[in-house]
N, C-alpha and C. Protein backbone atom coordinates (compact mmCIF):
# COMPACT_ATOMS: atom_id res chain seq x y z
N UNK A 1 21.45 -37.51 -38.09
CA UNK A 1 22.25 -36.31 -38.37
C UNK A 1 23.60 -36.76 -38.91
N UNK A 2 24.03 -35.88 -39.59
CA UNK A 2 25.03 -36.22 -40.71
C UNK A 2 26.45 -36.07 -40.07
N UNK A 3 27.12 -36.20 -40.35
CA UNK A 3 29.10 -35.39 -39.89
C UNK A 3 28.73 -33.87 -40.13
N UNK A 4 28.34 -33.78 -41.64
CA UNK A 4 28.30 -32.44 -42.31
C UNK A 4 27.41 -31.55 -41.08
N UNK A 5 26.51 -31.75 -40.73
CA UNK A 5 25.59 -31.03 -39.83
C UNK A 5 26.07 -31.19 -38.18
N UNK A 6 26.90 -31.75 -38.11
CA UNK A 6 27.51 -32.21 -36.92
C UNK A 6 28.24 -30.80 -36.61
N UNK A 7 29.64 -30.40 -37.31
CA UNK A 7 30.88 -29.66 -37.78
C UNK A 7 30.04 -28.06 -37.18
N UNK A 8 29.45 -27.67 -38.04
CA UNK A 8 28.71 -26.55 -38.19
C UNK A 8 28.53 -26.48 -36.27
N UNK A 9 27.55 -26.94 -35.89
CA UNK A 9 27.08 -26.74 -34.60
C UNK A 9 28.24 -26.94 -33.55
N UNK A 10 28.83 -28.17 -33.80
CA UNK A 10 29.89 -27.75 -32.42
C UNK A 10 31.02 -26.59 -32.89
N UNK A 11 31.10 -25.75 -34.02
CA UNK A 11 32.16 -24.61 -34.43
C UNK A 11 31.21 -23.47 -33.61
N UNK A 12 29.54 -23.48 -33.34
CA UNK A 12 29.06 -22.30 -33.02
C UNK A 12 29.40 -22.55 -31.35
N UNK A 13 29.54 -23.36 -30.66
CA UNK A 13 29.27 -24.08 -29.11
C UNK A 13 30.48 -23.23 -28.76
N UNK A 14 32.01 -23.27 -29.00
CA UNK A 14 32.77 -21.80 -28.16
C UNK A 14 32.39 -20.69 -28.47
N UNK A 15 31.79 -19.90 -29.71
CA UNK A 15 31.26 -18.89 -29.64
C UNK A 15 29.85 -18.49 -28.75
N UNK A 16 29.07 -18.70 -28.57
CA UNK A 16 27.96 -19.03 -27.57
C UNK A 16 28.88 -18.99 -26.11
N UNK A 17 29.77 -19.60 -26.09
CA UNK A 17 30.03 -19.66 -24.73
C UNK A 17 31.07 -18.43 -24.40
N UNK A 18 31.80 -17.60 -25.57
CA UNK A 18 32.79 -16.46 -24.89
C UNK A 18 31.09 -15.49 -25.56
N UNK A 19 30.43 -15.25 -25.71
CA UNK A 19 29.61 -14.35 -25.96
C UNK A 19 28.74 -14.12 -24.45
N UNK A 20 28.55 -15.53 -24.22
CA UNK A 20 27.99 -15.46 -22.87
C UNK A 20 28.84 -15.24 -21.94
N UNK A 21 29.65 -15.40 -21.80
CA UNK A 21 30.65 -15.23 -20.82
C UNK A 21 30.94 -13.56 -21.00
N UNK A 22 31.04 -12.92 -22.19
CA UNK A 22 31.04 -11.61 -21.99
C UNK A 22 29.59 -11.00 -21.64
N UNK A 23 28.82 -11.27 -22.15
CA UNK A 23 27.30 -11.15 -21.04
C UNK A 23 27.56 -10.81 -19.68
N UNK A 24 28.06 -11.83 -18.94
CA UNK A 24 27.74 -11.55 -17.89
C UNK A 24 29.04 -10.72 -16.99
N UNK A 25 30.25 -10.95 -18.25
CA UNK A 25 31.13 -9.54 -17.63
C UNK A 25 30.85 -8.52 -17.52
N UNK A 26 30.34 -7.85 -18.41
CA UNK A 26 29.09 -6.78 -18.90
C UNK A 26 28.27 -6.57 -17.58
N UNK A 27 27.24 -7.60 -17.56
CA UNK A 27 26.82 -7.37 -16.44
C UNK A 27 27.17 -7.10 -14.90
N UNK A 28 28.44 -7.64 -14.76
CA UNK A 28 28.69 -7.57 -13.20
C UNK A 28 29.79 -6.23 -13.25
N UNK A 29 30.14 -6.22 -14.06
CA UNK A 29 30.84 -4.33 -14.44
C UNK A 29 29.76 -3.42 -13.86
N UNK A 30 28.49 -4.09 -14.73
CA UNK A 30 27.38 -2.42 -14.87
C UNK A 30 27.27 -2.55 -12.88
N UNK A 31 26.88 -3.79 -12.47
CA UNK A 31 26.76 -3.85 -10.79
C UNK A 31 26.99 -3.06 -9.82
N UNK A 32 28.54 -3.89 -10.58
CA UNK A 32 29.93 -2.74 -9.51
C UNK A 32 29.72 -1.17 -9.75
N UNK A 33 29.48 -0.99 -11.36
CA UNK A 33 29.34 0.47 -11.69
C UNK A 33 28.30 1.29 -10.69
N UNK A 34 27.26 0.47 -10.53
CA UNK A 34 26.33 1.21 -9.42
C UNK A 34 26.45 1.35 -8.40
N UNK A 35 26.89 -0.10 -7.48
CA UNK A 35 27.22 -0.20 -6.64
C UNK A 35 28.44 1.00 -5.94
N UNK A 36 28.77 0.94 -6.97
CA UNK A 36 30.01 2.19 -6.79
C UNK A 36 29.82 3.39 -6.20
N UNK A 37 28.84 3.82 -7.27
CA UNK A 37 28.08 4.92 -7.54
C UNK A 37 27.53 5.06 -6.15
N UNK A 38 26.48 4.38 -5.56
CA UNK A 38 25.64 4.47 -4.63
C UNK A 38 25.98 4.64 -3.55
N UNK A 39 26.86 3.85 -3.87
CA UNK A 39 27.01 3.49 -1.92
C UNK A 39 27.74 4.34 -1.07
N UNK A 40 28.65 5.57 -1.65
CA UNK A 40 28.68 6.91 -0.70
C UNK A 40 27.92 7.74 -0.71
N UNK A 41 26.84 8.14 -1.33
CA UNK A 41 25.73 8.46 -1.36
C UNK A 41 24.45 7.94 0.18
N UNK A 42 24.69 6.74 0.17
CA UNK A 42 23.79 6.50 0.54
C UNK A 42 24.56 6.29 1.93
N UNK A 43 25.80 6.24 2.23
CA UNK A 43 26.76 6.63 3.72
C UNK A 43 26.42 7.49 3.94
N UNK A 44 25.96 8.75 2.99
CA UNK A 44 26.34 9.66 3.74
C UNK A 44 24.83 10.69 4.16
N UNK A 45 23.55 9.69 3.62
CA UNK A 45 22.22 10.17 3.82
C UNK A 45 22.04 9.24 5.24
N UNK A 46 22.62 7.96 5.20
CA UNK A 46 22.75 7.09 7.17
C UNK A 46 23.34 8.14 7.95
N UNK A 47 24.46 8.93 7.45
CA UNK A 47 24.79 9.63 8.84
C UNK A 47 24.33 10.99 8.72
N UNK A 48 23.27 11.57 7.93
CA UNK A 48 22.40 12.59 8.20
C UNK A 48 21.57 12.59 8.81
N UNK A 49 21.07 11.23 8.91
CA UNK A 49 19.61 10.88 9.83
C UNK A 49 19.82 10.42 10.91
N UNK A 50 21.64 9.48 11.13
CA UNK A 50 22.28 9.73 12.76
C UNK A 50 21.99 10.88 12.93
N UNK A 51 22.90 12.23 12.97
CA UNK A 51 22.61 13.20 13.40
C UNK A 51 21.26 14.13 13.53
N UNK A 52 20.54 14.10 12.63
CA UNK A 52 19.21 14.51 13.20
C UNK A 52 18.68 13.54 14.44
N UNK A 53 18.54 12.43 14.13
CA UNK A 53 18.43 11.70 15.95
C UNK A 53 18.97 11.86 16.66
N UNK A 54 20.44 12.68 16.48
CA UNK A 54 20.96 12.51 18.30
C UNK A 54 20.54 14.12 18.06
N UNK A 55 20.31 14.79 17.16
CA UNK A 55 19.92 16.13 17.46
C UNK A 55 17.99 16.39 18.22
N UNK A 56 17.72 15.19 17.96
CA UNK A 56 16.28 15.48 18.49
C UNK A 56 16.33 15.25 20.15
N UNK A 57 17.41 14.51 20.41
CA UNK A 57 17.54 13.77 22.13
C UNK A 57 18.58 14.40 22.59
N UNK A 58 19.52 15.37 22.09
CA UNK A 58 20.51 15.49 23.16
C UNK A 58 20.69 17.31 22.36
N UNK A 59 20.58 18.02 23.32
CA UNK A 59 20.43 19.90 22.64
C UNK A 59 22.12 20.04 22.31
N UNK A 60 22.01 21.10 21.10
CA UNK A 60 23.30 21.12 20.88
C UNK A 60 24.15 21.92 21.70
N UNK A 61 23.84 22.37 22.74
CA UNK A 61 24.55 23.43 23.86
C UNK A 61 24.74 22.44 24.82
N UNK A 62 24.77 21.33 24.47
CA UNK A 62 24.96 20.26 25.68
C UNK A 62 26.67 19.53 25.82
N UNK A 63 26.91 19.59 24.26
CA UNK A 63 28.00 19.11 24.03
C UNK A 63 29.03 19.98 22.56
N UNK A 64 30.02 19.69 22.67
CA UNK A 64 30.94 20.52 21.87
C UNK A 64 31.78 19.85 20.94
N UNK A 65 31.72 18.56 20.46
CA UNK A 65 32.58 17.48 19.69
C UNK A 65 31.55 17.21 18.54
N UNK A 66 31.96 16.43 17.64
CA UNK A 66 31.14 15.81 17.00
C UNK A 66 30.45 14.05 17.12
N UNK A 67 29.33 14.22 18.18
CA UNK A 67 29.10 12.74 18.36
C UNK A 67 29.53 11.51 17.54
N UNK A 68 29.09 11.55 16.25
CA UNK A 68 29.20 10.62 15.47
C UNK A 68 30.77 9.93 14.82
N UNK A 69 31.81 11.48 15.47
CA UNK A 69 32.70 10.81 14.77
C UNK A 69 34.06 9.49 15.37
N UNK A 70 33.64 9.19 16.75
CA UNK A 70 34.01 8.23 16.82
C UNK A 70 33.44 7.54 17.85
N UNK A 71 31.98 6.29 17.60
CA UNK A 71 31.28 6.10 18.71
C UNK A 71 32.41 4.83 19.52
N UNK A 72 31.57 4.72 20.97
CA UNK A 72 32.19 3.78 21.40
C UNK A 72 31.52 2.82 21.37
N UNK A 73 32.37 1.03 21.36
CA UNK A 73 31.81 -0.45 21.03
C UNK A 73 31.32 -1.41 21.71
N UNK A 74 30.29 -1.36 22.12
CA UNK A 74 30.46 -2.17 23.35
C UNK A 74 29.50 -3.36 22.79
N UNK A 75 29.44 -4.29 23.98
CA UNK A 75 28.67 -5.84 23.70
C UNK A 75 27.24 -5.61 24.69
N UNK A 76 26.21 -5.90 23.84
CA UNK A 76 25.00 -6.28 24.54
C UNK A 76 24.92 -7.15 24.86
N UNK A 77 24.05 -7.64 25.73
CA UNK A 77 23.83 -9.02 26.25
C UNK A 77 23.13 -9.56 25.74
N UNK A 78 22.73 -9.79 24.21
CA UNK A 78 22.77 -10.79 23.63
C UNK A 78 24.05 -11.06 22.29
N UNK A 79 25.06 -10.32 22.88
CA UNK A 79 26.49 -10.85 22.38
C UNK A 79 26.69 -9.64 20.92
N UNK A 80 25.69 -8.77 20.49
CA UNK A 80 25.80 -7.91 19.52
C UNK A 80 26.44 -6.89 19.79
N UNK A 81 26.81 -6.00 18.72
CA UNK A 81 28.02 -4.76 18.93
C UNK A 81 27.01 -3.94 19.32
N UNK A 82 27.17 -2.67 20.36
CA UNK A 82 26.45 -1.48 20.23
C UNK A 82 27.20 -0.33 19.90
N UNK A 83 26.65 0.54 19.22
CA UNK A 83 27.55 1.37 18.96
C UNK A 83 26.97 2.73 20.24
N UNK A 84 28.20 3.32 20.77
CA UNK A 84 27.48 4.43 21.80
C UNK A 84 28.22 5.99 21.31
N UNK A 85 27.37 6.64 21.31
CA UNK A 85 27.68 7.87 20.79
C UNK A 85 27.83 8.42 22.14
N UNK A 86 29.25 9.61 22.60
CA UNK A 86 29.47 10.36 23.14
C UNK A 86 29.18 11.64 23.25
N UNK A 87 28.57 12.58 23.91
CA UNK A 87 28.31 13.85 23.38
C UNK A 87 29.58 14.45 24.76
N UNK A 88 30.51 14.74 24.52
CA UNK A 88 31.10 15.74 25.50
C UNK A 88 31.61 17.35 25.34
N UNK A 89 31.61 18.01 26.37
CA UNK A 89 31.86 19.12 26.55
C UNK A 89 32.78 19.57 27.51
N UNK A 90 33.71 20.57 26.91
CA UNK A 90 35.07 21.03 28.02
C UNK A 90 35.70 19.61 28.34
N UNK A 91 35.58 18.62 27.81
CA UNK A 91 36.42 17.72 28.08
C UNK A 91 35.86 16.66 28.62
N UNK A 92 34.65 16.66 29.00
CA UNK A 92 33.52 15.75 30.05
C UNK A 92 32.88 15.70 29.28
N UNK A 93 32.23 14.09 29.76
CA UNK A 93 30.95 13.45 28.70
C UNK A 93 29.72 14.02 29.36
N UNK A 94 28.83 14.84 28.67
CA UNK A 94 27.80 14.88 28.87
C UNK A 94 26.84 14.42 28.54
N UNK A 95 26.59 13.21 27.43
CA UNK A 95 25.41 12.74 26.84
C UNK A 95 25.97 11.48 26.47
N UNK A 96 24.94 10.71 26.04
CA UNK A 96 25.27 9.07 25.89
C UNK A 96 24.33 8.43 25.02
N UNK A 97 24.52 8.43 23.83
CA UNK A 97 23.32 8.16 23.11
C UNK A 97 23.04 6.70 22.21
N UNK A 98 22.69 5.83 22.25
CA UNK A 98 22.61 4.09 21.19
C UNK A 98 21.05 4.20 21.53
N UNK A 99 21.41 2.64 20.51
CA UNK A 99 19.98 2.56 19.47
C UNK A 99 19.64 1.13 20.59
N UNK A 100 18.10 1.01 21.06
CA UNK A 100 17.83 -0.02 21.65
C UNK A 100 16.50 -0.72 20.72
N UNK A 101 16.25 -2.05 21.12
CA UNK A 101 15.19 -2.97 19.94
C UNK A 101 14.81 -3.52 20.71
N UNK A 102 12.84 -2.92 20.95
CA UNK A 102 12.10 -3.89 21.38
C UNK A 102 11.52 -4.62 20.24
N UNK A 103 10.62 -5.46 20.72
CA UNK A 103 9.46 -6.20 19.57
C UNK A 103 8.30 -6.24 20.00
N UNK A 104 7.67 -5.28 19.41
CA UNK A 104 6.47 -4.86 19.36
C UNK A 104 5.10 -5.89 18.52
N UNK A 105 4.30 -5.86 18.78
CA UNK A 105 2.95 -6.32 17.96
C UNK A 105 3.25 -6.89 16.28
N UNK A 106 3.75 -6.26 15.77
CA UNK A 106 4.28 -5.87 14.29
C UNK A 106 5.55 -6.42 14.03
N UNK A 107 6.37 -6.38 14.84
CA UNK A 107 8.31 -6.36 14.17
C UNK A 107 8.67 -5.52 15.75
N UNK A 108 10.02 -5.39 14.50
CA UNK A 108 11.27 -4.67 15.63
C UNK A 108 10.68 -3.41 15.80
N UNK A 109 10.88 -2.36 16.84
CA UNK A 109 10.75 -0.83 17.37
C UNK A 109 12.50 -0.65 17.71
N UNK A 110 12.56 0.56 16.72
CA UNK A 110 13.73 0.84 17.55
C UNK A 110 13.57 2.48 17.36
N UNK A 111 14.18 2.12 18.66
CA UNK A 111 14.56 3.10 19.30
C UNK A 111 16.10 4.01 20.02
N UNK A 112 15.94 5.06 19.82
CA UNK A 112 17.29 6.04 20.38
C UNK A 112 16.96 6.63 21.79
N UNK A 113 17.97 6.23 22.71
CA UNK A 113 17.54 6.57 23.88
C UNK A 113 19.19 7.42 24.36
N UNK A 114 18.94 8.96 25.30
CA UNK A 114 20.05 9.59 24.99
C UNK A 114 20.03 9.76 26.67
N UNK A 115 21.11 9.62 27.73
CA UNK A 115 21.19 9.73 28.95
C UNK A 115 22.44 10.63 29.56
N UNK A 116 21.95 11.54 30.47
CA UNK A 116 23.10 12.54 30.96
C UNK A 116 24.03 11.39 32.17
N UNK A 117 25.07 12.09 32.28
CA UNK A 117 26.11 11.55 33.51
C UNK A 117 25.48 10.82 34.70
N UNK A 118 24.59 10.95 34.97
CA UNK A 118 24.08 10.19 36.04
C UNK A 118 23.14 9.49 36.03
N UNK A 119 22.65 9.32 34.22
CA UNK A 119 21.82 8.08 33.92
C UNK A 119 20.27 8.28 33.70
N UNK A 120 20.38 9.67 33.73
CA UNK A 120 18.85 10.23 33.60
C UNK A 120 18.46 10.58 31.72
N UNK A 121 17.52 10.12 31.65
CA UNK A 121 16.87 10.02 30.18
C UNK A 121 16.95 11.32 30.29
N UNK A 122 17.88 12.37 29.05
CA UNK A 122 17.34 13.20 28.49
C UNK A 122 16.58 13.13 27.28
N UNK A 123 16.62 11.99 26.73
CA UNK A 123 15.47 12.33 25.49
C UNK A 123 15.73 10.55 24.71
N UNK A 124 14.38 10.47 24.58
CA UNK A 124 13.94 9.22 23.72
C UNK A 124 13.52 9.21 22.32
N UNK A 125 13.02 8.45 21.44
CA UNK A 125 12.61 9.05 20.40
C UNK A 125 12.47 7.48 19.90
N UNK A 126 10.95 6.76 19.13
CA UNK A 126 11.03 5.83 17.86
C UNK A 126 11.51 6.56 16.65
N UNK A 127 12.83 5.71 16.24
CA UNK A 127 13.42 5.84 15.10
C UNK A 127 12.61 5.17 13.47
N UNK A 128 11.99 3.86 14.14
CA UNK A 128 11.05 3.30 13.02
C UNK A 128 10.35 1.70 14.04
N UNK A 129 9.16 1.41 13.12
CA UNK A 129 8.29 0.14 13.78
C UNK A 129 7.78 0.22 12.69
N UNK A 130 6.89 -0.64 12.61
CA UNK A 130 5.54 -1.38 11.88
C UNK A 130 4.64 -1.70 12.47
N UNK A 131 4.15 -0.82 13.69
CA UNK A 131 2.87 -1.06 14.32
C UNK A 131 1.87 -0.58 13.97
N UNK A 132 0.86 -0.44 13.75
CA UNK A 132 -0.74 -0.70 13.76
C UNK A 132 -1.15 0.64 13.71
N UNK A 133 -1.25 1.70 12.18
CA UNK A 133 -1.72 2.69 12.59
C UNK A 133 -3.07 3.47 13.14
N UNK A 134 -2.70 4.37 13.59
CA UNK A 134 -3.92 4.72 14.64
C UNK A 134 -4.17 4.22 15.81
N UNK A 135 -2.79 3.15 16.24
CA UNK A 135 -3.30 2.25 17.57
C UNK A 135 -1.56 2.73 18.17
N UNK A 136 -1.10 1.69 17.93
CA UNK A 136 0.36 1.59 18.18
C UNK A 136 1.20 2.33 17.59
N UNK A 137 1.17 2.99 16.71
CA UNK A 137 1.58 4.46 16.12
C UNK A 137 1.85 5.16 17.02
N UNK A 138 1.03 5.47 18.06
CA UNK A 138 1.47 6.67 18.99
C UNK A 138 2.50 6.62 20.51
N UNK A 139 3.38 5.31 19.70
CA UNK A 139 4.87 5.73 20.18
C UNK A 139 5.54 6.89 19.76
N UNK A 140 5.13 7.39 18.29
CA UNK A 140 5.51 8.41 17.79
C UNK A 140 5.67 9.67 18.47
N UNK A 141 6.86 10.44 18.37
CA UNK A 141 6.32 11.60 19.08
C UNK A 141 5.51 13.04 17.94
N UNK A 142 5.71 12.50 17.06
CA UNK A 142 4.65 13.38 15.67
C UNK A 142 3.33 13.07 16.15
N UNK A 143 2.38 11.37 16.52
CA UNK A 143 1.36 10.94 16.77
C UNK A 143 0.45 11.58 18.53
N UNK A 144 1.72 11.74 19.29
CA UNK A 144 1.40 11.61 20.76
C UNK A 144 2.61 11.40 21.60
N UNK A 145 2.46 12.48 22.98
CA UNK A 145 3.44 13.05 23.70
C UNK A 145 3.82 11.72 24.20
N UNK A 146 2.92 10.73 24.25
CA UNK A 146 3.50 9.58 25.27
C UNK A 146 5.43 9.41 25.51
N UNK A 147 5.55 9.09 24.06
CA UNK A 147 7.44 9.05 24.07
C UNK A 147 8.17 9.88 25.28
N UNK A 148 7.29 10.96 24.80
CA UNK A 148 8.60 12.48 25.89
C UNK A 148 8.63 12.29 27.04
N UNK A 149 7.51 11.45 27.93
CA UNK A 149 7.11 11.24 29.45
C UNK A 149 8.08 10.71 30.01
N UNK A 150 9.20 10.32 29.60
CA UNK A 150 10.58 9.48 30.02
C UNK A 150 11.48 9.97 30.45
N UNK A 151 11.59 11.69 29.51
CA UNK A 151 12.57 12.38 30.13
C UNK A 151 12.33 12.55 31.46
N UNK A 152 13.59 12.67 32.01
CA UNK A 152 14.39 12.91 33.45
C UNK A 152 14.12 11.60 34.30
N UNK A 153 13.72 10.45 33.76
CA UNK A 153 13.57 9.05 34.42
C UNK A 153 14.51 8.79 34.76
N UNK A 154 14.75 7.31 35.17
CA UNK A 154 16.24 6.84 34.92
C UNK A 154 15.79 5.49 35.81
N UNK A 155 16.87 4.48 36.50
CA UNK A 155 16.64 3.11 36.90
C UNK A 155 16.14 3.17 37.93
N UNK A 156 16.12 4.23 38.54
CA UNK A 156 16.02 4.10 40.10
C UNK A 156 14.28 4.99 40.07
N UNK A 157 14.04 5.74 39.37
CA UNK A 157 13.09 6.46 39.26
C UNK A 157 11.93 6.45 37.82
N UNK A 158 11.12 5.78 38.42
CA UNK A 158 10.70 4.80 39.16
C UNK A 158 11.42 3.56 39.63
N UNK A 159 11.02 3.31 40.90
CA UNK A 159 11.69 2.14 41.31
C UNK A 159 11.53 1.00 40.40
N UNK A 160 12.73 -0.20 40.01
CA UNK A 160 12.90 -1.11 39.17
C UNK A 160 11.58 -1.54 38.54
N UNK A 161 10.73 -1.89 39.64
CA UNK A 161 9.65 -2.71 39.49
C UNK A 161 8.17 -2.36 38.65
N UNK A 162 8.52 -0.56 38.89
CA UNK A 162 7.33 0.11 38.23
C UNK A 162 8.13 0.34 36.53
N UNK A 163 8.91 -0.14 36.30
CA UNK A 163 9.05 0.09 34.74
C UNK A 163 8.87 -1.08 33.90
N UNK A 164 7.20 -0.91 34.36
CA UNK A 164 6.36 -1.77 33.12
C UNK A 164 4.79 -0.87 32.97
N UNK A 165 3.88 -0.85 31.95
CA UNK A 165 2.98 -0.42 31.96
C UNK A 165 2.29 -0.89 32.60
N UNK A 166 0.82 -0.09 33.14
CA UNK A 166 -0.12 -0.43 34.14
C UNK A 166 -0.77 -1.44 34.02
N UNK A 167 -1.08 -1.72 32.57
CA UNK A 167 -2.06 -3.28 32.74
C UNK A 167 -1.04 -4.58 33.64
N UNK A 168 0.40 -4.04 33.85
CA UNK A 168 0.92 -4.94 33.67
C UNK A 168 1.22 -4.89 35.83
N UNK A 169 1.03 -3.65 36.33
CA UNK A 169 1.36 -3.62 37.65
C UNK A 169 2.41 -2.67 37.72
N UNK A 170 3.08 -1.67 36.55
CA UNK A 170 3.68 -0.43 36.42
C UNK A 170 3.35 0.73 36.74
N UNK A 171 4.34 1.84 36.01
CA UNK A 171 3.72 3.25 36.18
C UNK A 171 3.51 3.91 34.62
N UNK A 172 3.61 2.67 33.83
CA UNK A 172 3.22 3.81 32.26
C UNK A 172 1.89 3.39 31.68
N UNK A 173 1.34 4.27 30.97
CA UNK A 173 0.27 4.11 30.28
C UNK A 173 0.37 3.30 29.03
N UNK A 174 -0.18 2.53 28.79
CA UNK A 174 -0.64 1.63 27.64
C UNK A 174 -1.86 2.36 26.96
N UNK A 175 -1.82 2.09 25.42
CA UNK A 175 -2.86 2.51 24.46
C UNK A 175 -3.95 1.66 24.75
N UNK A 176 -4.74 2.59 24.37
CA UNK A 176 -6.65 1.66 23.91
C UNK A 176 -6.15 0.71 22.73
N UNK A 177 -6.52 -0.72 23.35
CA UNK A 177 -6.13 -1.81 22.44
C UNK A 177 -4.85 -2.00 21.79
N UNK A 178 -4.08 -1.23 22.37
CA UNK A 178 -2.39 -1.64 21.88
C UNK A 178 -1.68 -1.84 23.25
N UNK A 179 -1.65 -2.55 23.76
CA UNK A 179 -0.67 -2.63 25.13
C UNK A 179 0.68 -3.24 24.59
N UNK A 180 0.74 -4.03 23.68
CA UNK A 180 1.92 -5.03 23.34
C UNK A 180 3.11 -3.72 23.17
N UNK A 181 2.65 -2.89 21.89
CA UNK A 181 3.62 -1.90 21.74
C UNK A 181 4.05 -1.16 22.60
N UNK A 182 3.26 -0.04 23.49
CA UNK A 182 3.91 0.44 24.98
C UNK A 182 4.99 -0.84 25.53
N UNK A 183 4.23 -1.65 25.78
CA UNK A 183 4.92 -2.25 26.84
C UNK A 183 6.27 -2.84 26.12
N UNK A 184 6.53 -3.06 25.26
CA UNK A 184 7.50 -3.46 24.29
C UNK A 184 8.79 -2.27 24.16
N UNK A 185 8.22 -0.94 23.92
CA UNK A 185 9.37 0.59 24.19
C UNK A 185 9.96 0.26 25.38
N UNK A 186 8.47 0.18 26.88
CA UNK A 186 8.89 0.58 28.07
C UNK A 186 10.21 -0.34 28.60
N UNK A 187 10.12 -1.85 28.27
CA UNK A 187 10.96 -2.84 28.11
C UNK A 187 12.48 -2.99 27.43
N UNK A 188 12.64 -2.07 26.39
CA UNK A 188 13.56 -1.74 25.86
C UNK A 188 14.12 -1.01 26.20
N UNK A 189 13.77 0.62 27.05
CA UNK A 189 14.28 1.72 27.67
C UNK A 189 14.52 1.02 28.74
N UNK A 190 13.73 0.43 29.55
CA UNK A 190 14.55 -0.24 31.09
C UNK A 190 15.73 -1.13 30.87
N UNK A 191 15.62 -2.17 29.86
CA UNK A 191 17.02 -2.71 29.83
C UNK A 191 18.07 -1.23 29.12
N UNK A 192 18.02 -0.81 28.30
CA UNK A 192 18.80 0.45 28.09
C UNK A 192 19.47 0.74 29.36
N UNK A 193 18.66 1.03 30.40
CA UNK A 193 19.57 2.05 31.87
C UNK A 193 20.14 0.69 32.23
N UNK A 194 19.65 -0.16 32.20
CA UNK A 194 20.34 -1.44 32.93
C UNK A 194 21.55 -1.53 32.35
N UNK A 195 21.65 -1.78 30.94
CA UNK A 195 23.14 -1.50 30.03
C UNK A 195 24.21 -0.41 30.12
N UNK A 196 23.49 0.90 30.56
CA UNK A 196 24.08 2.01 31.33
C UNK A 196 24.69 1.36 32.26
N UNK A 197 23.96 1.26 33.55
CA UNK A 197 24.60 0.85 34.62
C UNK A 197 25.53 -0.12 34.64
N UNK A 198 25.63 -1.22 33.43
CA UNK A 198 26.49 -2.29 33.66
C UNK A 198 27.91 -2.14 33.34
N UNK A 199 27.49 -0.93 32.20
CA UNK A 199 28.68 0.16 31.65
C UNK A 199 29.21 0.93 31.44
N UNK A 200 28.49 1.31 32.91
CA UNK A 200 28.94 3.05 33.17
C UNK A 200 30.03 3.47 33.01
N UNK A 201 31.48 2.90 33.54
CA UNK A 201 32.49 2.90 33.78
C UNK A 201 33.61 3.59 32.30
N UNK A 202 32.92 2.51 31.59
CA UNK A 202 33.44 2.56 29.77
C UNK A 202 32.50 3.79 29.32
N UNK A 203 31.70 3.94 29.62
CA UNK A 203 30.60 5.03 29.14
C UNK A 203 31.37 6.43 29.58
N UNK A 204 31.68 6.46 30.26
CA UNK A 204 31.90 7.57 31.13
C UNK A 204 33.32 8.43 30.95
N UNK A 205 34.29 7.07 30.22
CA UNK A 205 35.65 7.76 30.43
C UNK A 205 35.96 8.61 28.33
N UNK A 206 35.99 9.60 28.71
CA UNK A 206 36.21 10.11 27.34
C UNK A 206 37.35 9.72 26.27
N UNK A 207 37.13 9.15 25.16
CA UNK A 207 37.75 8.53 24.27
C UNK A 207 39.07 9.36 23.83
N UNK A 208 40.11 9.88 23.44
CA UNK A 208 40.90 10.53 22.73
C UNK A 208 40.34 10.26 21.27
């Protein structure tokens, strides 16, 4: 290769490189442009489907604030944030509502579990899983009443020991050929009251 043919090609080598370089300004503009776009949109379809969950577990004549708008923070014992929704009325907490995660057959189950002042399940509910339909599905309460059987439970009732399913020496029912999943909810709702109880104190006192 010549000088002459040399000249030519390295004169195109900075053009190539601010062309590309505007490429990908271009591109991370259009990103942000969406990103932009989306993402209060999509805040504000997460806290529509908060509130339909704490509306399925806790009646709206129960409480008079708006749960969601300032939950309280607490630490699980495996060191993660929980977030706890307050439901109070006349000035008193009446409801207590976070998200608990067993592991089921499939993945994570989670679940919303919602408890009055003295620790009694008013209302449970699977939020989402990946279990096994037609088997383990009927955590659902669309699939089967099983879920609802919880209300008015709590730690003491059944005693500690019976909150495991029966194959296991409990008091809950396990599915035909799905025991992992029952027993995986029932496991998650008992540590739940246990987390109650450890934090009743913070649970209990109403936020300003």
């Amino acid at each position: 290769m010549t000088n002459d043919t040399k000249i030519p090609l390295l004169e195109r080598i900075p053009y190539q490189a601010i062309l590309l370089g505007a490429c990908a300004a271009i591109a991370a503009a259009l990103l942000l442009g969406v990103d932009n776009a989306t993402r209060e949109p999509i805040a504000q379809r997460k806290m529509e489907d908060l509130q339909q969950s704490l509306a399925q577990v806790v009646p709206d004549d129960l409480h008079d604030n708006n749960m969601v708008a300032k939950p309280l923070l607490l630490t699980g014992a495996d060191g993660k944030e929980i977030k706890v929704y307050q439901g109070t009325k006349a000035g008193n907490v009446t409801a207590l509502v976070w998200e608990t995660v067993g592991f089921g057959y499939a993945g994570e189950i989670r679940t919303i579990i919602a408890l009055d002042p003295q620790g009694k399940i008013l209302g449970t509910r699977v939020l989402s899983h990946k279990e096994t339909p037609g088997l383990g599905d009927k955590i659902e309460a669309a699939k089967d009443d099983w879920i609802t059987k919880f209300t008015g439970l709590s730690l003491s009732n059944p005693p500690e020991d019976q909150w495991k399913v029966k194959k296991d020496g409990g008091q809950f029912d396990q599915f035909s050929g799905a025991t992992i999943t029952p027993r995986a909810v029932v496991k998650s709702l008992h540590e739940a009251l246990q987390f109650f109880e450890a934090h009743k104190a913070d649970m209990l006192e109403v936020k300003p």
